[in-house]
Protein backbone atom coordinates (compact mmCIF):
# COMPACT_ATOMS: atom_id res chain seq x y z
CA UNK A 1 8.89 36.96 -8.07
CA UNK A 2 7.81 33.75 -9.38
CA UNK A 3 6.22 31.26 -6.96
CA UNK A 4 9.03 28.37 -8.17
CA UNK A 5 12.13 27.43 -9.47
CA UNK A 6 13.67 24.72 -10.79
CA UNK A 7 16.33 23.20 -8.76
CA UNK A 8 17.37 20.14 -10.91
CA UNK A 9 17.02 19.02 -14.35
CA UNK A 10 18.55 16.55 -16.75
CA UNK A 11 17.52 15.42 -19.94
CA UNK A 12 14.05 13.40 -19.00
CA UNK A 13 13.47 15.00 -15.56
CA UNK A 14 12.65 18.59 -14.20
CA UNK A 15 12.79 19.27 -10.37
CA UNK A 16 10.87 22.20 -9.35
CA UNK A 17 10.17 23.97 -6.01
CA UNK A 18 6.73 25.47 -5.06
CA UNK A 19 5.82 27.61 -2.16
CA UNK A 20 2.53 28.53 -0.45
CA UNK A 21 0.71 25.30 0.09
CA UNK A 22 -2.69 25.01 0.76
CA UNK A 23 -2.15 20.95 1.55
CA UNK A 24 -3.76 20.61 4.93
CA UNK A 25 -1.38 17.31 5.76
CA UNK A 26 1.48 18.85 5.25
CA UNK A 27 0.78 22.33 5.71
CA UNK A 28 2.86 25.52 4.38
CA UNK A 29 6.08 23.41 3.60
CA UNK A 30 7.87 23.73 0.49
CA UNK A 31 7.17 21.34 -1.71
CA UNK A 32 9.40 20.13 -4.67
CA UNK A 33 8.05 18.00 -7.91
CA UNK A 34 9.78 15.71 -9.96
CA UNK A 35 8.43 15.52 -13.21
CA UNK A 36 8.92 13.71 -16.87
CA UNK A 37 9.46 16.22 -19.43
CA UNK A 38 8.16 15.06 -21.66
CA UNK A 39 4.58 14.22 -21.25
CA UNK A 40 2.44 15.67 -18.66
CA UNK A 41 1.87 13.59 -15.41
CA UNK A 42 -1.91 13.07 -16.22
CA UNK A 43 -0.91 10.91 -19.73
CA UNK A 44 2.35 9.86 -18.31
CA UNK A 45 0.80 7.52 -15.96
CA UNK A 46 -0.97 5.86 -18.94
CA UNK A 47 1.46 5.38 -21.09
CA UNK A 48 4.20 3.74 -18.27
CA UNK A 49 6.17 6.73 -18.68
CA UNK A 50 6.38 7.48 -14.63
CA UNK A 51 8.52 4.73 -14.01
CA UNK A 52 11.54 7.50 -15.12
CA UNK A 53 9.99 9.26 -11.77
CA UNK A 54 8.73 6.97 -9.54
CA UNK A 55 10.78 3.72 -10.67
CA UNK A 56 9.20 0.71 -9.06
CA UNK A 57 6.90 1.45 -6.90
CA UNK A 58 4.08 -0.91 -6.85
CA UNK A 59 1.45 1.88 -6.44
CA UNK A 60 1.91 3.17 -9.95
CA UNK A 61 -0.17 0.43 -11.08
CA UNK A 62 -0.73 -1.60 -14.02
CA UNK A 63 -0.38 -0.26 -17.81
CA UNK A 64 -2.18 -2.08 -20.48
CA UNK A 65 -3.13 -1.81 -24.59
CA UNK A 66 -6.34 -0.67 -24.41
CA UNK A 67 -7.43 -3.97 -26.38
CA UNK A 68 -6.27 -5.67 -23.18
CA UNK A 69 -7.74 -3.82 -20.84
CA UNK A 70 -10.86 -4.31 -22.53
CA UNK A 71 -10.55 -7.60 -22.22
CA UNK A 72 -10.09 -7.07 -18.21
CA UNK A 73 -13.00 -5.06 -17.84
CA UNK A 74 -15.19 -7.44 -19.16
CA UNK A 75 -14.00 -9.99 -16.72
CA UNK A 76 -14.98 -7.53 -13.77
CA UNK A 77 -18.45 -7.31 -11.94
CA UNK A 78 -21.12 -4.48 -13.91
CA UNK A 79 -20.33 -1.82 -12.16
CA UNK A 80 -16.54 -1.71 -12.62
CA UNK A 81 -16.96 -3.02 -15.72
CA UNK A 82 -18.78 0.24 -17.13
CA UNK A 83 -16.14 2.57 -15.24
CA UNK A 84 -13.15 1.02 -16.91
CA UNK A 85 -15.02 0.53 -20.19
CA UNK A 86 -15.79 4.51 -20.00
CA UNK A 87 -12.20 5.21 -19.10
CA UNK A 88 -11.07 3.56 -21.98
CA UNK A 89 -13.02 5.11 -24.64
CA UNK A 90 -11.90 8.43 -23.08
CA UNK A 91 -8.54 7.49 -23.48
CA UNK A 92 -9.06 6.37 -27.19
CA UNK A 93 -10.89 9.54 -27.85
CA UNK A 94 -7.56 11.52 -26.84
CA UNK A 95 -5.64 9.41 -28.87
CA UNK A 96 -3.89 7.21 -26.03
CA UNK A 97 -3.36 3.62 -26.75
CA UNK A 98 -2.69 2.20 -23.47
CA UNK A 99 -4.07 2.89 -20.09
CA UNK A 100 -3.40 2.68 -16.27
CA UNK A 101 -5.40 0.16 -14.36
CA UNK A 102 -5.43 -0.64 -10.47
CA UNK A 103 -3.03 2.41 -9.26
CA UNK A 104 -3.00 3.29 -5.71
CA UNK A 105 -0.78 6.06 -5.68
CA UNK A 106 -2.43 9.05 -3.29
CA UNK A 107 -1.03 11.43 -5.76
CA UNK A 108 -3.88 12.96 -8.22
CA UNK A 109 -1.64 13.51 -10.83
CA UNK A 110 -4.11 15.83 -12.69
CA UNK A 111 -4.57 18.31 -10.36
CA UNK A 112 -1.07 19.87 -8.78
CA UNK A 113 1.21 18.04 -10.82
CA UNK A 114 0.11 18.84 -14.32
CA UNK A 115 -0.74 22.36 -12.88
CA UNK A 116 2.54 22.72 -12.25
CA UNK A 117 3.98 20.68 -15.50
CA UNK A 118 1.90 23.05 -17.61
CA UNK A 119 3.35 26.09 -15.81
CA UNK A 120 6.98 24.86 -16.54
CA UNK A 121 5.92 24.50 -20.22
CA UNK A 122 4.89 27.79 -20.16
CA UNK A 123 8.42 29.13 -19.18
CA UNK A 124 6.99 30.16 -15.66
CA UNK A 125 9.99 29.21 -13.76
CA UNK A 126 13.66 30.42 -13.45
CA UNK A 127 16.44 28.14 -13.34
CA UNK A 128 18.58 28.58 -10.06
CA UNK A 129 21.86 27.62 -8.60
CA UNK A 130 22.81 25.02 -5.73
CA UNK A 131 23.46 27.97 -3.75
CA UNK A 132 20.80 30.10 -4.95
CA UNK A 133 18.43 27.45 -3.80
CA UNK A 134 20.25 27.39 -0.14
CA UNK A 135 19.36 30.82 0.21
CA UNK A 136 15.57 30.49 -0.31
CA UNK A 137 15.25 27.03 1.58
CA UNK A 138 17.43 28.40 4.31
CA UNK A 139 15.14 28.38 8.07
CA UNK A 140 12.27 26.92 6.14
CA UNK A 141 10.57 23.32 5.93
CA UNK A 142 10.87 21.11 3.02
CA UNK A 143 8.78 18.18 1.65
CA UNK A 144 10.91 16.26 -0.54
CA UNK A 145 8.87 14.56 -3.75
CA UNK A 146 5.47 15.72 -3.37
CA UNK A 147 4.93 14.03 -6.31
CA UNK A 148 7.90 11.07 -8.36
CA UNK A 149 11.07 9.66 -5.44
CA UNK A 150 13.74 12.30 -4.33
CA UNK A 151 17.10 9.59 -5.45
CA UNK A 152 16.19 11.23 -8.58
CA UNK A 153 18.04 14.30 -6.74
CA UNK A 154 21.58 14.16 -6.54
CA UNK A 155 22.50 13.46 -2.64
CA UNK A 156 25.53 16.30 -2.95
CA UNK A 157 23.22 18.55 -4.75
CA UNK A 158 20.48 17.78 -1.65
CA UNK A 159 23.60 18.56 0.77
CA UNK A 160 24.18 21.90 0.00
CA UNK A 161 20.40 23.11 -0.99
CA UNK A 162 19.28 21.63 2.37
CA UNK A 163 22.23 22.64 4.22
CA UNK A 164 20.26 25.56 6.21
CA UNK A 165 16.37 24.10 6.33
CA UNK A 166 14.94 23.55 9.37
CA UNK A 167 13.95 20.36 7.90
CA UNK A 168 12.73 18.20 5.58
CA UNK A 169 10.65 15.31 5.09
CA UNK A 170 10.11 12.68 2.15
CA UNK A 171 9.64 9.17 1.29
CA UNK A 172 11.55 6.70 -1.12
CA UNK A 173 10.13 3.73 -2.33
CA UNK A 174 13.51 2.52 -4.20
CA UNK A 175 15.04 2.08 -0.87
CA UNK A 176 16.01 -2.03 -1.61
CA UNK A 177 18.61 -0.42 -4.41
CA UNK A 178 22.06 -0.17 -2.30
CA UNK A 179 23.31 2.50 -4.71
CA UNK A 180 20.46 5.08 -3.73
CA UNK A 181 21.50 3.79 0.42
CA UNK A 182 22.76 7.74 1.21
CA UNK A 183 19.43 9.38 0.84
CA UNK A 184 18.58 7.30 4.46
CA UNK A 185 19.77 10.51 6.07
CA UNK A 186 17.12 12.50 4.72
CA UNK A 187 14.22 9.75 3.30
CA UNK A 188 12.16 7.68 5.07
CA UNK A 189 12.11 4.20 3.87
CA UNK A 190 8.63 3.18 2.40
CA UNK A 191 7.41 0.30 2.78
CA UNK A 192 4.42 -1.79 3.32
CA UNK A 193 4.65 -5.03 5.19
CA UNK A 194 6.42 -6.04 8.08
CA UNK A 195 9.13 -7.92 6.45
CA UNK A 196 9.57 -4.92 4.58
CA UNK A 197 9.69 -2.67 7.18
CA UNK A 198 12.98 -4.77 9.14
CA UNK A 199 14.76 -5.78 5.39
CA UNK A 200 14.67 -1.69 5.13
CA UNK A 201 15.64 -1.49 9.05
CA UNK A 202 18.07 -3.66 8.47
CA UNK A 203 19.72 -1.25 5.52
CA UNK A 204 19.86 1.65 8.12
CA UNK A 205 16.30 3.56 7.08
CA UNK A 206 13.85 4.60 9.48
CA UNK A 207 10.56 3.73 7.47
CA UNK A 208 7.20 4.89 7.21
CA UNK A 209 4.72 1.77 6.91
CA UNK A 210 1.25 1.55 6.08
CA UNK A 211 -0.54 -1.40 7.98
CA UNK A 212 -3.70 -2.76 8.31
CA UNK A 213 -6.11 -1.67 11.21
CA UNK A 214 -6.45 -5.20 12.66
CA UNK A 215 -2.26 -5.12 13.00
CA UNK A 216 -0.39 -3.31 15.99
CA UNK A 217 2.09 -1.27 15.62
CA UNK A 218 5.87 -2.48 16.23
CA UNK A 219 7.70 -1.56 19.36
CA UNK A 220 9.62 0.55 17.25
CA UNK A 221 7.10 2.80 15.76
CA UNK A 222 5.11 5.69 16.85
CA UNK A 223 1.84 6.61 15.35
CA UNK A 224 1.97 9.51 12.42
CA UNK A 225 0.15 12.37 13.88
CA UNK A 226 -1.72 12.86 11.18
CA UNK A 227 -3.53 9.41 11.07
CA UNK A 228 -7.48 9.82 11.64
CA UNK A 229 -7.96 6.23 11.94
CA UNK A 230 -5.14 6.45 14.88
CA UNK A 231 -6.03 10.17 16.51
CA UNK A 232 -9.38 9.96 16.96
CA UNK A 233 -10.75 12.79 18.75
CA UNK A 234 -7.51 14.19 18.98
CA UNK A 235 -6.09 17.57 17.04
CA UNK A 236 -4.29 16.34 13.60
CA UNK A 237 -0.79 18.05 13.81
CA UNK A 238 0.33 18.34 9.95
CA UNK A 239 3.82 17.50 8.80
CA UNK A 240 4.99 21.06 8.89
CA UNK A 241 4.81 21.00 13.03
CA UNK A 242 5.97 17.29 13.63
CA UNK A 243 8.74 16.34 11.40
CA UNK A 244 9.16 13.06 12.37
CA UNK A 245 9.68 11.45 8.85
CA UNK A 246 12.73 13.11 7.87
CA UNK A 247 15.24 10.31 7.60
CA UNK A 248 18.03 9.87 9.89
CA UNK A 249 17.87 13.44 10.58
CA UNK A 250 14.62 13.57 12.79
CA UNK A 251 15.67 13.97 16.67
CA UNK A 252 12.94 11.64 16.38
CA UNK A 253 14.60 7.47 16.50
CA UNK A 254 11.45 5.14 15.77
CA UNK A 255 10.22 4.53 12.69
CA UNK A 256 6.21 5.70 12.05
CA UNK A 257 3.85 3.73 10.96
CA UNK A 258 -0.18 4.92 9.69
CA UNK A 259 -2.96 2.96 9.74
CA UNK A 260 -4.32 2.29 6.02
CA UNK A 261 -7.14 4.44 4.57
């Protein structure tokens, strides 16, 4: 049996479903993928193509010519300077014309992402069903968008595949767009500031918020369990056994917040 399966696809997008994680944060959830087709996620970050994944969100970073970035890096202090000057000939020497600059994404696209993207290309997963897909997420745990934002996901396709899970968790940055406002029942809202964090309050989302470590957390959030910064000496409980961030359907009421790292 094959360790995946995709569970969504349209023309410029293939959703995929992976089991047996080795991601100590999360732990042994499923997680599920939403990919471009048509470049892998290590060159589609350079040439802007990831905004048909991840949409807005300002930790995608910046794309520029390479002539421009040049330019950039020779504004910057030595040290940086020779990093993104090196990047960039590495990019011209695999034919790329553009590059990424100043992302902050957590994601390292190159290592499970294209894994997996280069799997797909290789025919290594079966296509199944709504209802096929119930049946092997039923009485398990599922992260949704371990790598591009779950709206891409139909919400009534989401109802019935996640009908029998024992829950899920996942994050959408494109939470400000009223026509993706249904995914609040399983998506965490996230944000970034404070005034973000009540506009997206305001909408109905619980959110997830990274702050500083100089600013307190809001009478309305709890600490994520798995914050170092936050725990201290205490045990880090990974998402699998806390839950918390799964949208309006976490027994769980606050919103979370985790101290920036």
């Amino acid at each position: 049996m094959s360790n995946g399966f995709i569970f969504h696809e349209t023309k410029d997008i293939v959703s995929i479903a992976t089991f047996n994680s080795s991601n100590r944060k999360t732990g042994d959830e499923i997680q599920t993928w939403i990919l471009y087709k048509h470049e892998a996620p290590n060159i589609a970050i350079d040439t802007d193509k990831d905004v048909v994944i991840c949409g807005d969100c300002k930790h995608r970073g910046i794309v520029l010519s390479l002539d421009d970035a040049t330019i950039y890096a020779n504004k910057l202090p030595t040290t940086k300077k020779k990093a993104l000057l090196k990047r960039i000939e590495d990019k011209r020497a695999k034919g790329l014309n553009s590059i990424n600059i100043n992302r902050k994404c957590y994601v390292l696209v190159w290592q499970a992402p294209t894994v997996i993207y280069k799997a797909w290309k290789n025919g290594n997963y079966p296509t199944l069903t709504p209802k096929q897909v119930q049946k092997r997420f039923a009485y398990k745990k599922v992260r949704l968008g371990s790598y591009g934002d779950p709206i891409h996901i139909p919400k009534w396709k989401l109802d019935i595949i996640l009908k029998f899970t024992l829950g899920v968790t996942g994050y959408t940055h494109q939470w400000k767009n009223l026509k993706f406002i249904e995914y609040k029942q399983y998506l965490m809202a996230s944000v970034d500031t404070l005034e973000e964090m009540l506009q997206a309050n305001s909408l109905g989302y619980r959110t997830f918020r990274v702050r500083q470590k100089n600013e307190d957390a809001q009478p309305n959030e709890v600490g994520c369990l798995s914050d170092r910064n936050a725990r201290g000496n205490k045990k880090l409980v990974p998402c699998i056994d806390c839950m918390m961030c799964s949208g309006l359907t976490s027994k769980v009421k606050q919103s979370i917040s985790i101290i920036q790292h």
